[in-house]
PDB file of N, CA and C in Angstrom:
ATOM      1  N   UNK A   1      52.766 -57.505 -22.958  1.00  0.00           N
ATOM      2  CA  UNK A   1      52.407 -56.814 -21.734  1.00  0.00           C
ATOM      3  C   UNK A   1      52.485 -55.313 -21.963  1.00  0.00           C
ATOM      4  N   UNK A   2      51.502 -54.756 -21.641  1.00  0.00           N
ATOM      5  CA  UNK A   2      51.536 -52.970 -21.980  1.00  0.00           C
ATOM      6  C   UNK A   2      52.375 -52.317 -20.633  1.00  0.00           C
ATOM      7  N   UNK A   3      52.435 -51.140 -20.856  1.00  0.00           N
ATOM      8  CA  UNK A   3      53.127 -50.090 -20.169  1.00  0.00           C
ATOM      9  C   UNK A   3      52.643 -50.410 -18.792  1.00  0.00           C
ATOM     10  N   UNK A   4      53.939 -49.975 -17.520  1.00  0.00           N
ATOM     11  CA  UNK A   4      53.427 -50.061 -16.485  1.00  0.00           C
ATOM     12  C   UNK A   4      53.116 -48.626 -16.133  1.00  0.00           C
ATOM     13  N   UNK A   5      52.021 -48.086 -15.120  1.00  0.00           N
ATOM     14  CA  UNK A   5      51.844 -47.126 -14.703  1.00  0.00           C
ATOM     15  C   UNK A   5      52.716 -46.660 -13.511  1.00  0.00           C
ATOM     16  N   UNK A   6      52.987 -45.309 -13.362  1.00  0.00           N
ATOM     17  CA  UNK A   6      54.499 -44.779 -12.659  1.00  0.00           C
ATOM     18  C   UNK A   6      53.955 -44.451 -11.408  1.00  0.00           C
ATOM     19  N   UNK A   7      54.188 -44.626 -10.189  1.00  0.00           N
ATOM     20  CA  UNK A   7      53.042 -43.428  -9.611  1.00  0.00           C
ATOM     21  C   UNK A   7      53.830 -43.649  -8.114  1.00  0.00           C
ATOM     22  N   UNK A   8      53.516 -42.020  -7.916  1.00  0.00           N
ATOM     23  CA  UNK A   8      55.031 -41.342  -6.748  1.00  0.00           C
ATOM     24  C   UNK A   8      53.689 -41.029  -5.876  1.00  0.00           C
ATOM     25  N   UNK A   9      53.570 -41.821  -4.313  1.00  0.00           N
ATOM     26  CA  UNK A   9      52.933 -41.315  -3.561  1.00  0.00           C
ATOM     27  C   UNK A   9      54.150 -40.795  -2.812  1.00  0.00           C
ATOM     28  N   UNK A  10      53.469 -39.266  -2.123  1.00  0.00           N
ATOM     29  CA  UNK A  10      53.868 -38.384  -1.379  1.00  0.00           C
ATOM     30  C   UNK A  10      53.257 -37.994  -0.139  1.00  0.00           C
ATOM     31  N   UNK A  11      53.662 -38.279   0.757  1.00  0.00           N
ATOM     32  CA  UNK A  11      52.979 -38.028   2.292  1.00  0.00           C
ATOM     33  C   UNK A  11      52.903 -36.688   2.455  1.00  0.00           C
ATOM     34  N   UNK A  12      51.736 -35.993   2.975  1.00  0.00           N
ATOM     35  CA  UNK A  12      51.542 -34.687   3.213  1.00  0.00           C
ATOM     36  C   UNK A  12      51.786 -34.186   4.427  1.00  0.00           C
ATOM     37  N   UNK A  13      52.390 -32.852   4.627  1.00  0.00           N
ATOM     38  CA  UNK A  13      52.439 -32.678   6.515  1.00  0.00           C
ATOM     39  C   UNK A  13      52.144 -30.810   5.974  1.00  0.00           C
ATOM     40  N   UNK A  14      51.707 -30.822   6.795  1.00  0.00           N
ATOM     41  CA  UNK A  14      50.444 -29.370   6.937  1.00  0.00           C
ATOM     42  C   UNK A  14      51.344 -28.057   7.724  1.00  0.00           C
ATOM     43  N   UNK A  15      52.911 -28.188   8.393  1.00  0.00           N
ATOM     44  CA  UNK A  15      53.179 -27.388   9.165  1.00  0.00           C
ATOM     45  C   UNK A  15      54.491 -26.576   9.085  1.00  0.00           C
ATOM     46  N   UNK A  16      54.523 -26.349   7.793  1.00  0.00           N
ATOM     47  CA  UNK A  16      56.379 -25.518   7.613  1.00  0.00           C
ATOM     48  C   UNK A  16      55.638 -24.103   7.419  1.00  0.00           C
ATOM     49  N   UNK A  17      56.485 -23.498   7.644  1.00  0.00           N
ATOM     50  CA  UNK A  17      56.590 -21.500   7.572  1.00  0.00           C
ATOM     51  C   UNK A  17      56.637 -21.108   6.186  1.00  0.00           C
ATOM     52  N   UNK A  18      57.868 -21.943   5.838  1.00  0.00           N
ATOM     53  CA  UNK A  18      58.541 -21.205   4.963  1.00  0.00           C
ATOM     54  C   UNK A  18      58.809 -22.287   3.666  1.00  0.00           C
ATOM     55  N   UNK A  19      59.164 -21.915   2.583  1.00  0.00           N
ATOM     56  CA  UNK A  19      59.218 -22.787   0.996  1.00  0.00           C
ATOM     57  C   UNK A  19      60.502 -23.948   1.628  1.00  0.00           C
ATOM     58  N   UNK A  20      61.633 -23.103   2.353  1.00  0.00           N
ATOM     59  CA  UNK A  20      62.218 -24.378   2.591  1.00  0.00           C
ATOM     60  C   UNK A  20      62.321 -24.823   3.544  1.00  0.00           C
ATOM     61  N   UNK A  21      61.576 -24.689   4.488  1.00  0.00           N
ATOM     62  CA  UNK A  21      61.406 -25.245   6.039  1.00  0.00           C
ATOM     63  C   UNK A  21      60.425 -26.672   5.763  1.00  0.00           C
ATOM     64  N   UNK A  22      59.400 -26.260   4.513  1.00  0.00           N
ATOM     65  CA  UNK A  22      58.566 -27.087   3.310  1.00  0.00           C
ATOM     66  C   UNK A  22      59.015 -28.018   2.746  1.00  0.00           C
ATOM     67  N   UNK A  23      60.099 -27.897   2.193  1.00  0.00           N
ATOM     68  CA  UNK A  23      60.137 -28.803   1.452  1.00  0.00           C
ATOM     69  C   UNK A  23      61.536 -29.775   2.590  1.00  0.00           C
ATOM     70  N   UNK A  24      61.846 -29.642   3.260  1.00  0.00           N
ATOM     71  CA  UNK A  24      62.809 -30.042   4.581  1.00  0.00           C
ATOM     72  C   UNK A  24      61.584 -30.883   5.181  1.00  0.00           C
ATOM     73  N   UNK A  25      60.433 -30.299   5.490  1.00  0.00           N
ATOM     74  CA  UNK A  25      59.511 -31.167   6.342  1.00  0.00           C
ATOM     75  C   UNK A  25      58.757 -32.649   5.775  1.00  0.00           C
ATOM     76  N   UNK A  26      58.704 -32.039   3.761  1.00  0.00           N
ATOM     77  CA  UNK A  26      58.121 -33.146   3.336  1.00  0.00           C
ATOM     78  C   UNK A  26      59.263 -33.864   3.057  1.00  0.00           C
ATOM     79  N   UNK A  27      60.089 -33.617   2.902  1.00  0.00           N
ATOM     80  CA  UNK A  27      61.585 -35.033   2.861  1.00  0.00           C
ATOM     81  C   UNK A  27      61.689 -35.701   3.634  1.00  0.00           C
ATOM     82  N   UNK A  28      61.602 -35.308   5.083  1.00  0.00           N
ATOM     83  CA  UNK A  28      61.966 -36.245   6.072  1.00  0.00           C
ATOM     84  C   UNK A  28      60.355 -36.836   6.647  1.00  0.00           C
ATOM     85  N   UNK A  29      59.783 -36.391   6.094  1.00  0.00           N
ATOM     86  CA  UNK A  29      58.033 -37.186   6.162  1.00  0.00           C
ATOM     87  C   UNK A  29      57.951 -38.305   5.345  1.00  0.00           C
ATOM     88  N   UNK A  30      58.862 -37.999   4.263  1.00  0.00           N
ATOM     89  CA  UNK A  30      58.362 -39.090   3.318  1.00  0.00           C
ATOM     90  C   UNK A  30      59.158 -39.962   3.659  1.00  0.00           C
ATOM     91  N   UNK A  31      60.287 -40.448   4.224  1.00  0.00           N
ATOM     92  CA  UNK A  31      61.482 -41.308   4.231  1.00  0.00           C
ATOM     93  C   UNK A  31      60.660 -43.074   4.752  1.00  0.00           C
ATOM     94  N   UNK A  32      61.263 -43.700   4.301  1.00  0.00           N
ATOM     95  CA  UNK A  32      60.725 -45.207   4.822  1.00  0.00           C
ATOM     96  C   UNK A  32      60.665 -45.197   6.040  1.00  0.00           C
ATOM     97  N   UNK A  33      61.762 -44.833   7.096  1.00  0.00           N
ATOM     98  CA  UNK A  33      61.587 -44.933   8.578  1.00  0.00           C
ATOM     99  C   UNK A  33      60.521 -44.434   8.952  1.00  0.00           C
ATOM    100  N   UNK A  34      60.669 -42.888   8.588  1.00  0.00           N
ATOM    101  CA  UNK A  34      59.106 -41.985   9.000  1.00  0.00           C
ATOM    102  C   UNK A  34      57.825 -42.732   9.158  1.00  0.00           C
ATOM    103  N   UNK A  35      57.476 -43.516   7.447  1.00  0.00           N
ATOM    104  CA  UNK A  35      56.538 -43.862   6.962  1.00  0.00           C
ATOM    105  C   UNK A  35      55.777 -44.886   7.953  1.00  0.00           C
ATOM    106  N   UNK A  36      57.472 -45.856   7.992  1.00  0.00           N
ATOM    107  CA  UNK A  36      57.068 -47.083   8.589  1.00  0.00           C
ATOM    108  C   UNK A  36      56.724 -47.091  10.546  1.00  0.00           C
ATOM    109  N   UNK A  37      57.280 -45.515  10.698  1.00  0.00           N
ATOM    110  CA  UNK A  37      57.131 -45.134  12.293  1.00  0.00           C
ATOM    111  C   UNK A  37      55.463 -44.608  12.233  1.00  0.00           C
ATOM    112  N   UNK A  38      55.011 -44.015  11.286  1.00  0.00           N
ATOM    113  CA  UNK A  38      53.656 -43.264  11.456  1.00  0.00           C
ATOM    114  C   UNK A  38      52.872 -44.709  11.221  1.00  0.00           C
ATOM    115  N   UNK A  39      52.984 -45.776  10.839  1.00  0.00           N
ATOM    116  CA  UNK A  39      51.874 -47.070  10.442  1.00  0.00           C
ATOM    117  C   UNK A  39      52.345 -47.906  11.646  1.00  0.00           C
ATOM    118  N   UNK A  40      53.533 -47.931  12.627  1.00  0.00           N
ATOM    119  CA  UNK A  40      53.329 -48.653  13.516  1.00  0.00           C
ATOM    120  C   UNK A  40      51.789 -48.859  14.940  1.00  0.00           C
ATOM    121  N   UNK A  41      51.386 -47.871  14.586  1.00  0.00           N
ATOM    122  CA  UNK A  41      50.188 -47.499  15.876  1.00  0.00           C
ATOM    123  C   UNK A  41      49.361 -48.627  15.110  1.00  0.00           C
ATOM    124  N   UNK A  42      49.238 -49.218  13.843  1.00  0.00           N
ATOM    125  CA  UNK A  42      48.157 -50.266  14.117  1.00  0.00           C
ATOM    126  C   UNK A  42      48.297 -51.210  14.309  1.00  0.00           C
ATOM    127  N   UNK A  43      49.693 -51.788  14.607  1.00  0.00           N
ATOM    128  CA  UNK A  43      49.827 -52.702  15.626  1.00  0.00           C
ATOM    129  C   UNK A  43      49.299 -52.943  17.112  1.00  0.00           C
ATOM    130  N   UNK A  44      49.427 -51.323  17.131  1.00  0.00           N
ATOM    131  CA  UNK A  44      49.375 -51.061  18.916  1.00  0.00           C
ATOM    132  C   UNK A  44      47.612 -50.859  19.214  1.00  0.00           C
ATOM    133  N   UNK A  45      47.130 -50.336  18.441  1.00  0.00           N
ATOM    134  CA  UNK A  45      45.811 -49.946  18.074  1.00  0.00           C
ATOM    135  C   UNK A  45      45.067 -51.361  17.938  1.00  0.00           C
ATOM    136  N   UNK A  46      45.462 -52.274  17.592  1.00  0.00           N
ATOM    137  CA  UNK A  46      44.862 -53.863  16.866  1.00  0.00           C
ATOM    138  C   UNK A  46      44.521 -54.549  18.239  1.00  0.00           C
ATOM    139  N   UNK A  47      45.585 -54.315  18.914  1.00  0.00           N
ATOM    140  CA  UNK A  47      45.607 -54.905  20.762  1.00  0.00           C
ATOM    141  C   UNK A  47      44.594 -54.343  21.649  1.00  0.00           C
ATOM    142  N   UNK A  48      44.074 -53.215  21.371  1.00  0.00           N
ATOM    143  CA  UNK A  48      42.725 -52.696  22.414  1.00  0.00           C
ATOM    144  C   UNK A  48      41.876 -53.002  22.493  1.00  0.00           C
ATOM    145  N   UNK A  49      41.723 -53.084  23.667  1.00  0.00           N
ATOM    146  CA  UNK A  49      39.733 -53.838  23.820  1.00  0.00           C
ATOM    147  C   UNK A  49      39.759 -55.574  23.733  1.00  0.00           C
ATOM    148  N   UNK A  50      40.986 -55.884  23.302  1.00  0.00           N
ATOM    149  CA  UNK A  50      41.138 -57.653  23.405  1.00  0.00           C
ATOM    150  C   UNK A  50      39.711 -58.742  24.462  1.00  0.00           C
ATOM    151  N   UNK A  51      39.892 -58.017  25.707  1.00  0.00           N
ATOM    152  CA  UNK A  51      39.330 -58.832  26.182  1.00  0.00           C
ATOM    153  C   UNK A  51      37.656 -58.453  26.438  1.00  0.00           C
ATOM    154  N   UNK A  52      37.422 -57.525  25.730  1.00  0.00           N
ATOM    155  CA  UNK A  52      35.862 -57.347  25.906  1.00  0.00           C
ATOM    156  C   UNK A  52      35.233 -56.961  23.965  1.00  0.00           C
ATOM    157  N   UNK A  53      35.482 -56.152  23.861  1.00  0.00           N
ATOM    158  CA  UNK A  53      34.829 -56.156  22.359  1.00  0.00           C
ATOM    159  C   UNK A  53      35.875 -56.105  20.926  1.00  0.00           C
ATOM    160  N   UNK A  54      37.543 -56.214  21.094  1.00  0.00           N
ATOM    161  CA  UNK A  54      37.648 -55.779  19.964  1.00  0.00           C
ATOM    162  C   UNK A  54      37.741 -54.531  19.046  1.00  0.00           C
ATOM    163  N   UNK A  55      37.645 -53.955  20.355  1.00  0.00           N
ATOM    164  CA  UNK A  55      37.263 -52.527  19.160  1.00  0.00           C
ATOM    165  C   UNK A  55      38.716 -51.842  18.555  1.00  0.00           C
ATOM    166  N   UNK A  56      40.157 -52.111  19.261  1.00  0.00           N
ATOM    167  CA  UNK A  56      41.585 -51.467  18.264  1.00  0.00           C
ATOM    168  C   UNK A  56      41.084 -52.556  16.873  1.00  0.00           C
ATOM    169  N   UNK A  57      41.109 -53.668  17.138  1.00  0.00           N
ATOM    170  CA  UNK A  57      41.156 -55.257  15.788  1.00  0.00           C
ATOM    171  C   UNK A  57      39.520 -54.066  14.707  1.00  0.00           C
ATOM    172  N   UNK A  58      38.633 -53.681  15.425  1.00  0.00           N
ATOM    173  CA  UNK A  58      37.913 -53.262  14.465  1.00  0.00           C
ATOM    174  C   UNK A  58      37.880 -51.653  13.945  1.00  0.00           C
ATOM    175  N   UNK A  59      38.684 -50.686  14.459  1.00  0.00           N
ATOM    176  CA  UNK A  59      39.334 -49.746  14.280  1.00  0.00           C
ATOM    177  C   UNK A  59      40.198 -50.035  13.296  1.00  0.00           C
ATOM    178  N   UNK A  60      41.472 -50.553  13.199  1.00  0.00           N
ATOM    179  CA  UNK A  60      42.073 -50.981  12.086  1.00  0.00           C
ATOM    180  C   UNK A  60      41.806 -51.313  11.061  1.00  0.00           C
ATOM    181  N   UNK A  61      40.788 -52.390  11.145  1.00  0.00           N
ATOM    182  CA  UNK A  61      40.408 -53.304  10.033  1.00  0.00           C
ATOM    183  C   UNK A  61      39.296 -51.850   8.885  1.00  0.00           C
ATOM    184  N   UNK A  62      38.975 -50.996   9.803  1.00  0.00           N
ATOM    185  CA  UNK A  62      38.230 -49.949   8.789  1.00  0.00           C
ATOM    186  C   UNK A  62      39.334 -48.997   8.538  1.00  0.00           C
ATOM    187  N   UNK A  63      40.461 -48.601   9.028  1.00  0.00           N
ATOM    188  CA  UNK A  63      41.614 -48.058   8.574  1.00  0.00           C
ATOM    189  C   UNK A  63      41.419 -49.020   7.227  1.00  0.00           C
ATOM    190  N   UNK A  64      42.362 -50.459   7.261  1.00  0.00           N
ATOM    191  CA  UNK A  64      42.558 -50.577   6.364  1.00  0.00           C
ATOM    192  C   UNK A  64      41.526 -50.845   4.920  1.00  0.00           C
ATOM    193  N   UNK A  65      40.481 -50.785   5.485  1.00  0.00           N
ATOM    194  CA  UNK A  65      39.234 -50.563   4.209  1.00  0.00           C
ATOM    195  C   UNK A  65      38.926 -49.714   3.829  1.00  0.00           C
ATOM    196  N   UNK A  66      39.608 -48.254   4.681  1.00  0.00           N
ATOM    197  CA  UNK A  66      39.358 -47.025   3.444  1.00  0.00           C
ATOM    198  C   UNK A  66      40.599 -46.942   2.813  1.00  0.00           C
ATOM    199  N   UNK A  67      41.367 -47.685   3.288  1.00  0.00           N
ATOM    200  CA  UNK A  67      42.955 -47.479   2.117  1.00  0.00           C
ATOM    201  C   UNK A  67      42.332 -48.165   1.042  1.00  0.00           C
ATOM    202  N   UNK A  68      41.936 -49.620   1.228  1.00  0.00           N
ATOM    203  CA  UNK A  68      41.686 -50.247  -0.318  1.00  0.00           C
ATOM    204  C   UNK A  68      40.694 -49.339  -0.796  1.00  0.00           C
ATOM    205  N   UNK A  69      40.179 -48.815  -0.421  1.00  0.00           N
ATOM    206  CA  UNK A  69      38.628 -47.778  -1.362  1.00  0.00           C
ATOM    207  C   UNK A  69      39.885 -46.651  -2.118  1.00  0.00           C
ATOM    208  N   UNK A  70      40.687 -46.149  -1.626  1.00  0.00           N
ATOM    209  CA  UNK A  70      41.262 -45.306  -1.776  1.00  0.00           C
ATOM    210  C   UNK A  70      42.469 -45.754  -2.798  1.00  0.00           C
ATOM    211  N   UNK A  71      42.698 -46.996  -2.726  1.00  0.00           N
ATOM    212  CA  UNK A  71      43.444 -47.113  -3.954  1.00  0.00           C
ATOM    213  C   UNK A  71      42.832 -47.777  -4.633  1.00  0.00           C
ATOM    214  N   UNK A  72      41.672 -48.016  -4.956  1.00  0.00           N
ATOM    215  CA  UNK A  72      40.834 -48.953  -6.126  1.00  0.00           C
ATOM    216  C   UNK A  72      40.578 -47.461  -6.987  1.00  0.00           C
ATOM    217  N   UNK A  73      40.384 -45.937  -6.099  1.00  0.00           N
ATOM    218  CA  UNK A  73      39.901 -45.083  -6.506  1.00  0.00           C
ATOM    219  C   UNK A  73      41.261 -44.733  -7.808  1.00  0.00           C
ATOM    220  N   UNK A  74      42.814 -44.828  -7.379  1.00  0.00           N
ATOM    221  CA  UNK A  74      43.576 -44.349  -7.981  1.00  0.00           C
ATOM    222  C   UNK A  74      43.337 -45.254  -8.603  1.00  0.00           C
ATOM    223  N   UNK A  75      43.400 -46.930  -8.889  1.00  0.00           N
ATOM    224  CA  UNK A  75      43.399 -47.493  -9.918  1.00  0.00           C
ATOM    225  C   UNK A  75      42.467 -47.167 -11.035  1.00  0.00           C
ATOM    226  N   UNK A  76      41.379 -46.512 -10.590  1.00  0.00           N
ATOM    227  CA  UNK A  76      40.124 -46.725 -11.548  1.00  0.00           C
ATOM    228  C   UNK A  76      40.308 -45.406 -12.759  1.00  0.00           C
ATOM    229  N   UNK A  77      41.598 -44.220 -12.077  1.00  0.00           N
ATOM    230  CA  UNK A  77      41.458 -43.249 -13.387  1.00  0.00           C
ATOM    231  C   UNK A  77      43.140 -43.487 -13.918  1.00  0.00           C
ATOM    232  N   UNK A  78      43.842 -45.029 -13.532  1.00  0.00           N
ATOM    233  CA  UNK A  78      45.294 -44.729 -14.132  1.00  0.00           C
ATOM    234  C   UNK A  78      44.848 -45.323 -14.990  1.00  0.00           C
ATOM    235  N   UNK A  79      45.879 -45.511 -16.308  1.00  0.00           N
ATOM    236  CA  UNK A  79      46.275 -46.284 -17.775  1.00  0.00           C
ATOM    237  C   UNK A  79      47.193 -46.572 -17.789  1.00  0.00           C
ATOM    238  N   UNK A  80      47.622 -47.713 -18.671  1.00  0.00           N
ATOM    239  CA  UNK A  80      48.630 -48.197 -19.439  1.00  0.00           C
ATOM    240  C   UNK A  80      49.567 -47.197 -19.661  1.00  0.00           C
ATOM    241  N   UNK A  81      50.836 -46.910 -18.759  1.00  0.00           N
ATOM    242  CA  UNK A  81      51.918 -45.540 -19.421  1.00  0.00           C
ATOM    243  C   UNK A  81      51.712 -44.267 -18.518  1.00  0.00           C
ATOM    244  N   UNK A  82      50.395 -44.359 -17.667  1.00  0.00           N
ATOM    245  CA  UNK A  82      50.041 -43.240 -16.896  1.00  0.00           C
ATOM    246  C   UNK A  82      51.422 -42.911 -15.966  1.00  0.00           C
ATOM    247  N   UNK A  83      51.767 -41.331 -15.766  1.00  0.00           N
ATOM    248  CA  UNK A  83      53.125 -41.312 -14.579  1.00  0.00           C
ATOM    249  C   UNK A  83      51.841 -40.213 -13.626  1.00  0.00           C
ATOM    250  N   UNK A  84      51.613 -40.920 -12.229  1.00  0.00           N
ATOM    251  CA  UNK A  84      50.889 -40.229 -11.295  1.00  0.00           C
ATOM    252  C   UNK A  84      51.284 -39.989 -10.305  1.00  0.00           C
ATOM    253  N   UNK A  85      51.365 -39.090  -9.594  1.00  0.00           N
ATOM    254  CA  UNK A  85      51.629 -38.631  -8.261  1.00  0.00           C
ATOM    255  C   UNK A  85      50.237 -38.538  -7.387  1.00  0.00           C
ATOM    256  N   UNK A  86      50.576 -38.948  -6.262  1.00  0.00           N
ATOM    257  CA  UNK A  86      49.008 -38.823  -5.414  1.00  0.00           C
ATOM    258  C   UNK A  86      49.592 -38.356  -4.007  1.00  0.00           C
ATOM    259  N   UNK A  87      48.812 -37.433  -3.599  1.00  0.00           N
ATOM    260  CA  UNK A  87      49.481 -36.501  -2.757  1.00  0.00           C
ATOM    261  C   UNK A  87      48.653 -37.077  -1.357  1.00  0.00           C
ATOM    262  N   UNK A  88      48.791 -38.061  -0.215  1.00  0.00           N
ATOM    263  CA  UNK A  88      47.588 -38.112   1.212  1.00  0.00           C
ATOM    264  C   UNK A  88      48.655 -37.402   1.853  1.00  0.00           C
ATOM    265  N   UNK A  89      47.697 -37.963   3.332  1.00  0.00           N
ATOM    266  CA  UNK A  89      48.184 -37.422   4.592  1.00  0.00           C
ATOM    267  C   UNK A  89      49.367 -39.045   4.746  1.00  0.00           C
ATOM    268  N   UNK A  90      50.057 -38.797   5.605  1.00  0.00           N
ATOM    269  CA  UNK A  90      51.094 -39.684   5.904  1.00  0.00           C
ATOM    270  C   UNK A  90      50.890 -41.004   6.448  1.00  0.00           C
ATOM    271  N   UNK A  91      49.670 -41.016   7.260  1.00  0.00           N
ATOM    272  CA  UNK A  91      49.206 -42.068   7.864  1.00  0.00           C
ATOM    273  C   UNK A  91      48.629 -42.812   6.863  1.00  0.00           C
ATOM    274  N   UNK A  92      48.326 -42.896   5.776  1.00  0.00           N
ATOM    275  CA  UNK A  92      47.959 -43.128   4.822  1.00  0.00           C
ATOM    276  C   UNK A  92      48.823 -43.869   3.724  1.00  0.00           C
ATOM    277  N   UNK A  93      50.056 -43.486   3.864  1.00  0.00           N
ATOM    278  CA  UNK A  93      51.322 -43.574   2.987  1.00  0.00           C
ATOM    279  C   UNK A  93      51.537 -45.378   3.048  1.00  0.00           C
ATOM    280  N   UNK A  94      51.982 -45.867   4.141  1.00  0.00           N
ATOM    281  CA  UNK A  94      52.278 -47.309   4.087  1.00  0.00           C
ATOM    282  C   UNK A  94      51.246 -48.084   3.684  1.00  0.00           C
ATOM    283  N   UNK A  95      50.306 -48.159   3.672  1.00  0.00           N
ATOM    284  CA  UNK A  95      49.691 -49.015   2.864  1.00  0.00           C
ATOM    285  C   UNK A  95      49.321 -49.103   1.546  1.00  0.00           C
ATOM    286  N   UNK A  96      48.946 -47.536   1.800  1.00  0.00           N
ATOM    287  CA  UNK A  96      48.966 -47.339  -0.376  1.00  0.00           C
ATOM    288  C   UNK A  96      50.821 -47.814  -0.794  1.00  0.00           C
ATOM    289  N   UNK A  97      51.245 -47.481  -0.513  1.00  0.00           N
ATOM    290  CA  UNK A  97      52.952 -48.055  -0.592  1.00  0.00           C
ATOM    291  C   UNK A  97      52.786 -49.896  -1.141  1.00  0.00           C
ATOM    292  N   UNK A  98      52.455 -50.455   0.303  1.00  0.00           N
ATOM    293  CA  UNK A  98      52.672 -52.123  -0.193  1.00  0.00           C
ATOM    294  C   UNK A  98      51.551 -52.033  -1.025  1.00  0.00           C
ATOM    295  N   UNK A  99      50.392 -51.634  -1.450  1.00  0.00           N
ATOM    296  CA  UNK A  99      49.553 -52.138  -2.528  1.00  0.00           C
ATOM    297  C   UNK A  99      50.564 -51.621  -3.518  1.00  0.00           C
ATOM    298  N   UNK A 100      50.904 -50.783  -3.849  1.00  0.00           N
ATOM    299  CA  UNK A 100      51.643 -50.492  -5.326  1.00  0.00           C
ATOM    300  C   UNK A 100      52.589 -51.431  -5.482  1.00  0.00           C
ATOM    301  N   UNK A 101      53.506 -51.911  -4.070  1.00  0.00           N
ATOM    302  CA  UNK A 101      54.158 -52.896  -4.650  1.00  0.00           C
ATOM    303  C   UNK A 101      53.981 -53.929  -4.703  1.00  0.00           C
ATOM    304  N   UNK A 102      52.712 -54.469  -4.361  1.00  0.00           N
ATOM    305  CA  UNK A 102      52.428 -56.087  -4.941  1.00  0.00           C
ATOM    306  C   UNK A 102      51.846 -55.368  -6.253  1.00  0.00           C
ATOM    307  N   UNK A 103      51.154 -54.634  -6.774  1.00  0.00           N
ATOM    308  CA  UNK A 103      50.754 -54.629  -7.970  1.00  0.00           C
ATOM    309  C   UNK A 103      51.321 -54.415  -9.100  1.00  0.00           C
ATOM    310  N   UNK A 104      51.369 -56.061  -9.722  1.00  0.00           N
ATOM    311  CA  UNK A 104      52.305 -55.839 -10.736  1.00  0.00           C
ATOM    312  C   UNK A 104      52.058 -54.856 -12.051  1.00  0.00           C
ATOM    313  N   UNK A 105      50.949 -53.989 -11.870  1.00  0.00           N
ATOM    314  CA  UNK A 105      51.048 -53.031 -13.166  1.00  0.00           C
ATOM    315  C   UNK A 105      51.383 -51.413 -12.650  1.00  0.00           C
ATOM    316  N   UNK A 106      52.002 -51.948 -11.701  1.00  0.00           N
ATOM    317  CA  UNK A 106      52.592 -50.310 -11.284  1.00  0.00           C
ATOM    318  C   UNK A 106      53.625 -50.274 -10.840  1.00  0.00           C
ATOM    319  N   UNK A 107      54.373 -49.499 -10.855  1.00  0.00           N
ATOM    320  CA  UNK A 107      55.894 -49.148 -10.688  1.00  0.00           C
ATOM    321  C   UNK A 107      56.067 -47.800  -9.972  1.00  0.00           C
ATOM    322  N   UNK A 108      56.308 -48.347  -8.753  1.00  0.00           N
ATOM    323  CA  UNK A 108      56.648 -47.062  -7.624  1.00  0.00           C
ATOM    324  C   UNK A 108      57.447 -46.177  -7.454  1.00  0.00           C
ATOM    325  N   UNK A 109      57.388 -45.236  -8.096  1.00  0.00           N
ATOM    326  CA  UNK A 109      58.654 -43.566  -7.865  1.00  0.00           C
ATOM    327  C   UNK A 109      59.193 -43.794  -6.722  1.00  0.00           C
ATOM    328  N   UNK A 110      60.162 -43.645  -5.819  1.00  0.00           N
ATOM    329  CA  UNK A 110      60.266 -42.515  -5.066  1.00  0.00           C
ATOM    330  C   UNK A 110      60.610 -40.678  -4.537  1.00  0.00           C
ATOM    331  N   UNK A 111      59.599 -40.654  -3.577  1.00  0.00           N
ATOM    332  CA  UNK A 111      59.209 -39.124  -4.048  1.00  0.00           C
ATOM    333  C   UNK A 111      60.677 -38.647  -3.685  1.00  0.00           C
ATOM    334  N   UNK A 112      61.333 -38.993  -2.659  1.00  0.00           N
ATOM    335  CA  UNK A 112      62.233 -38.199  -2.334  1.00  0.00           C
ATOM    336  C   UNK A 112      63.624 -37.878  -3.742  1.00  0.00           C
ATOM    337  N   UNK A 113      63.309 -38.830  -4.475  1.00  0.00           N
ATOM    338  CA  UNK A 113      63.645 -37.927  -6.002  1.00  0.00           C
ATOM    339  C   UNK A 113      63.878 -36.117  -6.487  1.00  0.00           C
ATOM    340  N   UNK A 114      62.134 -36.241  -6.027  1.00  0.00           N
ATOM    341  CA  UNK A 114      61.932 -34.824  -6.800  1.00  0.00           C
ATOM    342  C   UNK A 114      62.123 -33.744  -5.398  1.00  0.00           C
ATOM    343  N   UNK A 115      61.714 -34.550  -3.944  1.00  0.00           N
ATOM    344  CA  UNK A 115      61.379 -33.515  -3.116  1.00  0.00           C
ATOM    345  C   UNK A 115      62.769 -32.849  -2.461  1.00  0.00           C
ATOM    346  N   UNK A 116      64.262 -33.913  -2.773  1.00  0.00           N
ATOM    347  CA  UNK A 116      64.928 -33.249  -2.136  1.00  0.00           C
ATOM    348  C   UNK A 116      66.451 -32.725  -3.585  1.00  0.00           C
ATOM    349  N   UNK A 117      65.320 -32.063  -4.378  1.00  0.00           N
ATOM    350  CA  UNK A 117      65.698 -31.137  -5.552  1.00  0.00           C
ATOM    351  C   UNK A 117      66.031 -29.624  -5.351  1.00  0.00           C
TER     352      UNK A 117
END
């Protein structure tokens, strides 16, 4: 079996002042609670429109089809041994998350490693 590929997704947030108001904002962005609080809305989102068209169930369902586009994209330039960081927006974070961890040729960093350095 060859090398697994390393790869540290990092949730992005657009709104600190200052280098360490920065790096304070992306720590507590990235944390599992955060993560798993910013991906709860497609639960809530999945429930709209139930009784006439569907449209939260088909809102979601294209959420989650630009995540898989979006990680077929990271799969398609990693390798065998590759260590990658991929930087989205946060809403974004939990699902690229469980694809890395069912995929058994990748091995998930966590960012808060490096970010609260």
């Amino acid at each position: 079996m060859g090398k697994h590929v390393q790869l540290a997704l990092i949730a992005l947030v657009f709104f600190a002042s200052t280098a360490g108001a920065c790096r304070a904002a992306q720590s507590s962005r990235n944390t599992d609670a955060a993560i798993t609080a910013n991906a709860s809305w497609n639960s809530v989102m999945d429930g709209m429109g139930r009784s006439s068209d569907y449209a939260g169930s088909a809102y979601v369902s294209q959420w989650y089809a630009r995540n898989c586009y979006i990680f077929s994209n990271i799969l398609s330039v990693t390798h065998s041994g590759d260590r990658v960081v991929v930087i989205m927006g946060q809403g974004h974070e939990y699902l690229l998350r469980e694809f890395v961890r069912l995929n058994p040729a990748l091995v998930a960093i966590d960012p808060l490693t490096y970010l609260n350095q």
